[in-house]
Protein backbone atom coordinates (compact mmCIF):
# COMPACT_ATOMS: atom_id res chain seq x y z
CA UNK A 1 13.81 -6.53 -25.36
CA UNK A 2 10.74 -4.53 -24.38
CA UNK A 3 11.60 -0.47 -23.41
CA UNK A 4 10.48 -0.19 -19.87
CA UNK A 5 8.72 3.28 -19.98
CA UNK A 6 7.22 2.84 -15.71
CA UNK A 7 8.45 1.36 -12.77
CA UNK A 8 5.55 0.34 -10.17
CA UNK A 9 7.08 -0.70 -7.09
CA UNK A 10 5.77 -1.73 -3.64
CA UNK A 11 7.24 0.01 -0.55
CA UNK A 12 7.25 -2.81 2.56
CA UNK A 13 9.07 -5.46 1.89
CA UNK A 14 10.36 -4.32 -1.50
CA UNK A 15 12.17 -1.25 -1.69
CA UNK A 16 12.69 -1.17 2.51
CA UNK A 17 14.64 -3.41 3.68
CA UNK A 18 13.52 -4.66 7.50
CA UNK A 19 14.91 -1.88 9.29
CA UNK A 20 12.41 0.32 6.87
CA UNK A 21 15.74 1.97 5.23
CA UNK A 22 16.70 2.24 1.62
CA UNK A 23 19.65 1.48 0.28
CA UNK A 24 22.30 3.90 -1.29
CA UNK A 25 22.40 1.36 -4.66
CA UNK A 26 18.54 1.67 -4.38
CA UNK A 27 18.21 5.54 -4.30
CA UNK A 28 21.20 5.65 -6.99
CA UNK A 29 19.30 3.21 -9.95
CA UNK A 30 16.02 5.18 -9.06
CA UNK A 31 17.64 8.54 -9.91
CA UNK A 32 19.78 6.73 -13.27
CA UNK A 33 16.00 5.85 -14.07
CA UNK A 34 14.73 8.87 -13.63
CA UNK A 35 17.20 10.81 -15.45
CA UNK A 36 16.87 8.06 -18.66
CA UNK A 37 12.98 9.21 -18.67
CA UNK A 38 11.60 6.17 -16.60
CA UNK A 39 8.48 7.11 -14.62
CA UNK A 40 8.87 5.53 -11.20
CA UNK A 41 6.25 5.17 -8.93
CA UNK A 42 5.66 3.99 -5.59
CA UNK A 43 2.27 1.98 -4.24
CA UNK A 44 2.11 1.39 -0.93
CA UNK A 45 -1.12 0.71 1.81
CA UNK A 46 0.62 2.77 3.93
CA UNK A 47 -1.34 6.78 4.08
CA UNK A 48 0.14 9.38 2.09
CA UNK A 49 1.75 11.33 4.66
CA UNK A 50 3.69 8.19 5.64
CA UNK A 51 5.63 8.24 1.70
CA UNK A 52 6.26 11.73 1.65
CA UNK A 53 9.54 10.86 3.52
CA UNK A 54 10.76 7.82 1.20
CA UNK A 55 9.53 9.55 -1.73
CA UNK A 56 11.82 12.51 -0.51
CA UNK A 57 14.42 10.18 0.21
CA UNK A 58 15.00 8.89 -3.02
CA UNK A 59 13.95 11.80 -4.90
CA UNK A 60 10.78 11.10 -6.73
CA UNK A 61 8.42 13.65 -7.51
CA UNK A 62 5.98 11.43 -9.27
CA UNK A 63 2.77 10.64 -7.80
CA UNK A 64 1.88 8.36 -4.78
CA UNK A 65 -0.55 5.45 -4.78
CA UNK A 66 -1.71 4.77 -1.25
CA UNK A 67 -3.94 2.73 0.74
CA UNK A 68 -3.20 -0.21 -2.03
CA UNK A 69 -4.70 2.10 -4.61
CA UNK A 70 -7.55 3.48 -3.15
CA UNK A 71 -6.11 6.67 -3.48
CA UNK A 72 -3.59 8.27 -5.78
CA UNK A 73 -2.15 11.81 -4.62
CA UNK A 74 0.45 14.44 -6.00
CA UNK A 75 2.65 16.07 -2.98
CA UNK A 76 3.37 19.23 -4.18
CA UNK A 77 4.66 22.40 -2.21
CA UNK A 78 3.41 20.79 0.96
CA UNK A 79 -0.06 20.04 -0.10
CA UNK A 80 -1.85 17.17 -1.47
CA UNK A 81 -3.70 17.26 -4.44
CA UNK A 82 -5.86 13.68 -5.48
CA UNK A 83 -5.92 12.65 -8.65
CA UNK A 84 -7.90 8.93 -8.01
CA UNK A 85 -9.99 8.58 -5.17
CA UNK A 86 -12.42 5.42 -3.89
CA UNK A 87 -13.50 5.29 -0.58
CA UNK A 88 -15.76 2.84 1.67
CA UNK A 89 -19.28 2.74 2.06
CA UNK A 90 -20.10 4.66 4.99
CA UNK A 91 -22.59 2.27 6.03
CA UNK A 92 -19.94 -0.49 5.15
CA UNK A 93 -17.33 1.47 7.48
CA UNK A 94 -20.13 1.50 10.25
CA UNK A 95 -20.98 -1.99 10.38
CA UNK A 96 -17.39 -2.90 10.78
CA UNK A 97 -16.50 -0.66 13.49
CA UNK A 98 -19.66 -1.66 15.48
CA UNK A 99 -18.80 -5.48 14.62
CA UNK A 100 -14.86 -4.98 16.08
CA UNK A 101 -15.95 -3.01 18.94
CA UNK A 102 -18.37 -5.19 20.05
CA UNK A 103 -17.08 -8.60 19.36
CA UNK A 104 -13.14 -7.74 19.17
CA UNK A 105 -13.14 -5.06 21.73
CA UNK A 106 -8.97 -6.05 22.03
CA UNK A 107 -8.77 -4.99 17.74
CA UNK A 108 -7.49 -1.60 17.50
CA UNK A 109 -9.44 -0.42 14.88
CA UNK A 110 -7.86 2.61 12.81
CA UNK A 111 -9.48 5.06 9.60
CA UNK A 112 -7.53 6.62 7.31
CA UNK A 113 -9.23 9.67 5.20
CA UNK A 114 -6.77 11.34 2.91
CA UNK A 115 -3.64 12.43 4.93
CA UNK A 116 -5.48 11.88 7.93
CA UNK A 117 -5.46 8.82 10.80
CA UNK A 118 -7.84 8.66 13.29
CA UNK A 119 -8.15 6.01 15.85
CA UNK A 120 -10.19 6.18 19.02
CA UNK A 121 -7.27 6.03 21.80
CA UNK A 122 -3.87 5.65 21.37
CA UNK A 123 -2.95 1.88 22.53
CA UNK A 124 0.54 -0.38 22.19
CA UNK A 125 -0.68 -0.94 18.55
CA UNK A 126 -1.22 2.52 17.57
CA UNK A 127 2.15 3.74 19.43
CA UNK A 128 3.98 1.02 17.31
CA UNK A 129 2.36 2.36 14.18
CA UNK A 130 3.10 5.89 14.93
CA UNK A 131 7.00 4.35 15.59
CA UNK A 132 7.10 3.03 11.89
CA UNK A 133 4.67 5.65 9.81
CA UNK A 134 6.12 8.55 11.58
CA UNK A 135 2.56 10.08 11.71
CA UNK A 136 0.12 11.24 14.87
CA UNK A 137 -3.01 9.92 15.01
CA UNK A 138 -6.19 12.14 15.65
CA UNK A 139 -8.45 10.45 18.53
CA UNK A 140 -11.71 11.09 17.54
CA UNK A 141 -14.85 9.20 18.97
CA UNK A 142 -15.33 6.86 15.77
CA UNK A 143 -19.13 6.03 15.77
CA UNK A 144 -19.43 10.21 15.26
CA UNK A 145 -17.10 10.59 12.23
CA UNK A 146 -18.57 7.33 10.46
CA UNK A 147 -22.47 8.88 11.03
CA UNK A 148 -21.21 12.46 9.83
CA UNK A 149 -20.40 11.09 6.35
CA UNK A 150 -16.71 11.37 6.25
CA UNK A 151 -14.69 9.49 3.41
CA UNK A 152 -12.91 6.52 4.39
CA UNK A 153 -9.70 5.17 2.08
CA UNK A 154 -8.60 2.61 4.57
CA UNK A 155 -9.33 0.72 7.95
CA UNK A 156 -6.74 -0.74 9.25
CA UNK A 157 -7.45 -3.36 12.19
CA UNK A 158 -4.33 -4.57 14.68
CA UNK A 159 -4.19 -7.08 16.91
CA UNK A 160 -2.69 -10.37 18.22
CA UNK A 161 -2.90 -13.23 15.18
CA UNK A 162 -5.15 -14.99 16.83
CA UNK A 163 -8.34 -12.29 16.66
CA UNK A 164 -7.11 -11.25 13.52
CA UNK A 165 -8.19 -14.56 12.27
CA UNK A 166 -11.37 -14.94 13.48
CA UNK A 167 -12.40 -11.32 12.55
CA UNK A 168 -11.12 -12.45 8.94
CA UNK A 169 -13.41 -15.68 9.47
CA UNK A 170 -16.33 -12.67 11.27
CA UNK A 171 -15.91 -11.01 7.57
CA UNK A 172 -15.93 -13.84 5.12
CA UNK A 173 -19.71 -14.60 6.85
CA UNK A 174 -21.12 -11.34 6.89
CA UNK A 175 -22.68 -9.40 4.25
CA UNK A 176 -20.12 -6.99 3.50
CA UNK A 177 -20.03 -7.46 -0.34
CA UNK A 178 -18.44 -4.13 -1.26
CA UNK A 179 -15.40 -4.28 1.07
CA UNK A 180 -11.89 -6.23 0.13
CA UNK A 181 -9.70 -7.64 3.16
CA UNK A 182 -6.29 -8.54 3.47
CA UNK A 183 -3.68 -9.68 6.18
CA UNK A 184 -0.76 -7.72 5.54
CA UNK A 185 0.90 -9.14 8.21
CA UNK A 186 -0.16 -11.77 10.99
CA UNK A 187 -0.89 -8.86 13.36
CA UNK A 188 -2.55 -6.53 10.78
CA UNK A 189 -6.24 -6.59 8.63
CA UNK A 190 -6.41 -3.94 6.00
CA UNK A 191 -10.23 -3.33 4.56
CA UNK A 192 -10.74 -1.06 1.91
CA UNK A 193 -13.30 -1.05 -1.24
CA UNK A 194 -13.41 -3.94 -3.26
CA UNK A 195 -12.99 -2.00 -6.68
CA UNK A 196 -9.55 -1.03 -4.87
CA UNK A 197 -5.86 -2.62 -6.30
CA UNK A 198 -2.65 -1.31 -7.10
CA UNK A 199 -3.47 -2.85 -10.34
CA UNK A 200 -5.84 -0.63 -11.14
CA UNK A 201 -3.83 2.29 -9.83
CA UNK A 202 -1.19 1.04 -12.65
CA UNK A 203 -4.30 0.75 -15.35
CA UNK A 204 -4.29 4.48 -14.45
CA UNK A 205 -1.14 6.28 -14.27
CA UNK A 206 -0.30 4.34 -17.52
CA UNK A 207 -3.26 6.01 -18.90
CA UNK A 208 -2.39 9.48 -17.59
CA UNK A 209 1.29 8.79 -19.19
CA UNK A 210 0.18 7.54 -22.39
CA UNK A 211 2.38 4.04 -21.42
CA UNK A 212 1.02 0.34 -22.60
CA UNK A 213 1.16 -2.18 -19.89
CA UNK A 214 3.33 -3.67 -21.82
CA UNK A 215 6.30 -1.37 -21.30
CA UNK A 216 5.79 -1.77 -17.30
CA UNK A 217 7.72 -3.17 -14.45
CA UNK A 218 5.83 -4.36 -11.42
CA UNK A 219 7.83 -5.07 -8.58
CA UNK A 220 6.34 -6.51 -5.02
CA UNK A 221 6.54 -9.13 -1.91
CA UNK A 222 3.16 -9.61 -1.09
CA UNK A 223 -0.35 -11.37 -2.02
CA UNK A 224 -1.65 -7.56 -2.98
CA UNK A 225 1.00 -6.88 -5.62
CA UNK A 226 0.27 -9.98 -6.87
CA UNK A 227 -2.15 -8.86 -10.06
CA UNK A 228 0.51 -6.12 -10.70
CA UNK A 229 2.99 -8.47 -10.64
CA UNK A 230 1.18 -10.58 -13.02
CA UNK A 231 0.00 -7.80 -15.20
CA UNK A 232 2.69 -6.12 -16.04
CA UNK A 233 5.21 -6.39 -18.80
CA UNK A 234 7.72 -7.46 -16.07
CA UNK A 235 6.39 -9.33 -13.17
CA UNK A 236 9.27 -9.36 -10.35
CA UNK A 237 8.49 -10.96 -7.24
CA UNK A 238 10.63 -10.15 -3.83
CA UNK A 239 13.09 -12.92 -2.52
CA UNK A 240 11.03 -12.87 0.92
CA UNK A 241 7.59 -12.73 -1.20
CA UNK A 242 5.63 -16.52 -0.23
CA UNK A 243 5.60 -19.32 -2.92
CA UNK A 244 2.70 -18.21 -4.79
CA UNK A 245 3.56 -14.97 -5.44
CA UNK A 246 7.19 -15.99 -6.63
CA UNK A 247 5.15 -18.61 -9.23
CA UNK A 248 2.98 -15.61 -10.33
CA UNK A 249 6.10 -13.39 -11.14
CA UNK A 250 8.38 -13.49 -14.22
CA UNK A 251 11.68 -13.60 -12.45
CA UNK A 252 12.63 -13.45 -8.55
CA UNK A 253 15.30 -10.73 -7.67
CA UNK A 254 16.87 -11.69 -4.20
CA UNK A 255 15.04 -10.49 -0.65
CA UNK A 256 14.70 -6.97 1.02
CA UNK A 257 18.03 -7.51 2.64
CA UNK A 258 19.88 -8.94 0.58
CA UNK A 259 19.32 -5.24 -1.93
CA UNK A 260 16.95 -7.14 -4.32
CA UNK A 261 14.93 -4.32 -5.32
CA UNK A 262 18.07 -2.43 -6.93
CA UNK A 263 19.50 -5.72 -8.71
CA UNK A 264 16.18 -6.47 -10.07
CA UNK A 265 16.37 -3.06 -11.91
CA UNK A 266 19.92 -3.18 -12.49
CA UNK A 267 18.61 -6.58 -14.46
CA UNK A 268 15.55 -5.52 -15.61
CA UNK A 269 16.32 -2.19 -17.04
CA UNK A 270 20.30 -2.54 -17.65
């Protein structure tokens, strides 16, 4: 059997359960791993600052891939220090806020730079954010930052299903070439550069650890993790992942509630 030398593992959906909590039999295997010599990491869209306190949780040190790869960041005596970074176009990031704000004015449209989250007022969507990040948001007037040349990792837009879709449909007709677009979930579009993955955050910290790809686990519930999943040595797919991302993965461990993150490690690496 192949040695499993790295552990890549989604956060949503994956290693939270649906009440965002981790399970004791979770944090347990990830600190048996750790112990052995595994490298685990976590990837995540969410912003840095928002997997400090899971990364705390279950005791990893290791670095943190956020915004779905766009950026890759070591937490370290209560600083950040980047190792990766890719960031939008700024003209890119422009054109999209002026094509929400003006066509989707009910989209709450939301930048993330680094540790940082700035939106432009704090509305239902933001406050439910806030609720599940445990982060503040800056309010900032948005059509300033974007013209003073500030990076962007991520833009997150929120909204009811319904506009969500037809800003997807806005964006698959315009002539945004250099941005990459995902629903996340019905109520959520998250834009970022198209050079961005998690596979390509897992090209890299296997290149910074001297691992093959080989001697990886990916781990994931979601259309994203999908060419992780598919990539690595070991492709595991969540029990509440959809159809195709199951068919892309070598095995399926059982959903987020029913602990399927630790038995797929307990399986995979036993």
């Amino acid at each position: 059997m192949t040695k499993i030398e790295l552990v890549f593992s989604d956060i949503d959906g994956t290693l939270l359960n649906s009440q965002h909590e981790v399970t004791a039999e979770a944090i347990q295997i990830i600190q048996d791993l750790v112990k052995q010599g595994t490298k685990i990491i976590l990837a995540s869209a969410r912003p840095p600052a928002a997997m400090v306190s899971i990364a705390d949780e279950v005791r990893l040190s290791s670095p943190l891939v956020c915004f779905n790869g766009a950026l890759i960041t070591q937490y370290s005596d209560g600083s950040f220090i980047d190792l990766y970074s890719l960031t939008l176009e700024r003209l890119d990031a422009l054109q999209l806020y002026q094509a929400v704000s003006t066509k989707f004015p009910e989209i709450s449209f939301n930048i993330y730079s680094g540790e940082r989250w700035y939106v432009e007022q704090e509305d239902e969507w933001v406050k439910q954010e806030a609720a599940i990040t445990k982060m503040d948001p800056e309010s900032i007037s948005m059509e300033d930052f974007l013209n003073e040349h500030f990076s962007v990792h991520k833009i997150l837009c929120m909204g009811n299903p319904d506009d969500i879709r037809k800003l997807e449909e806005e964006l698959e007709g315009s002539t945004l070439s250099n941005i990459s677009y995902y629903r996340s979930k019905d109520t959520y579009l998250e834009i970022v550069n198209n050079q961005v993955s998690k596979l390509g955050a897992l090209d890299f910290l296997c290149e910074k650890y001297g691992v093959e790809l080989k001697n990886t686990l990916a781990i994931g519930d979601n259309f994203n993790d999908m060419p992780m999943i598919i990539h690595a040595g070991i492709g595991v797919a969540m029990g509440n992942a959809p159809d195709e991302v199951k068919q892309a993965a070598d095995c399926v461990t059982d959903t987020n509630d029913e602990n399927g993150f630790y038995k797929a490690l307990a399986k995979g690496l036993g």
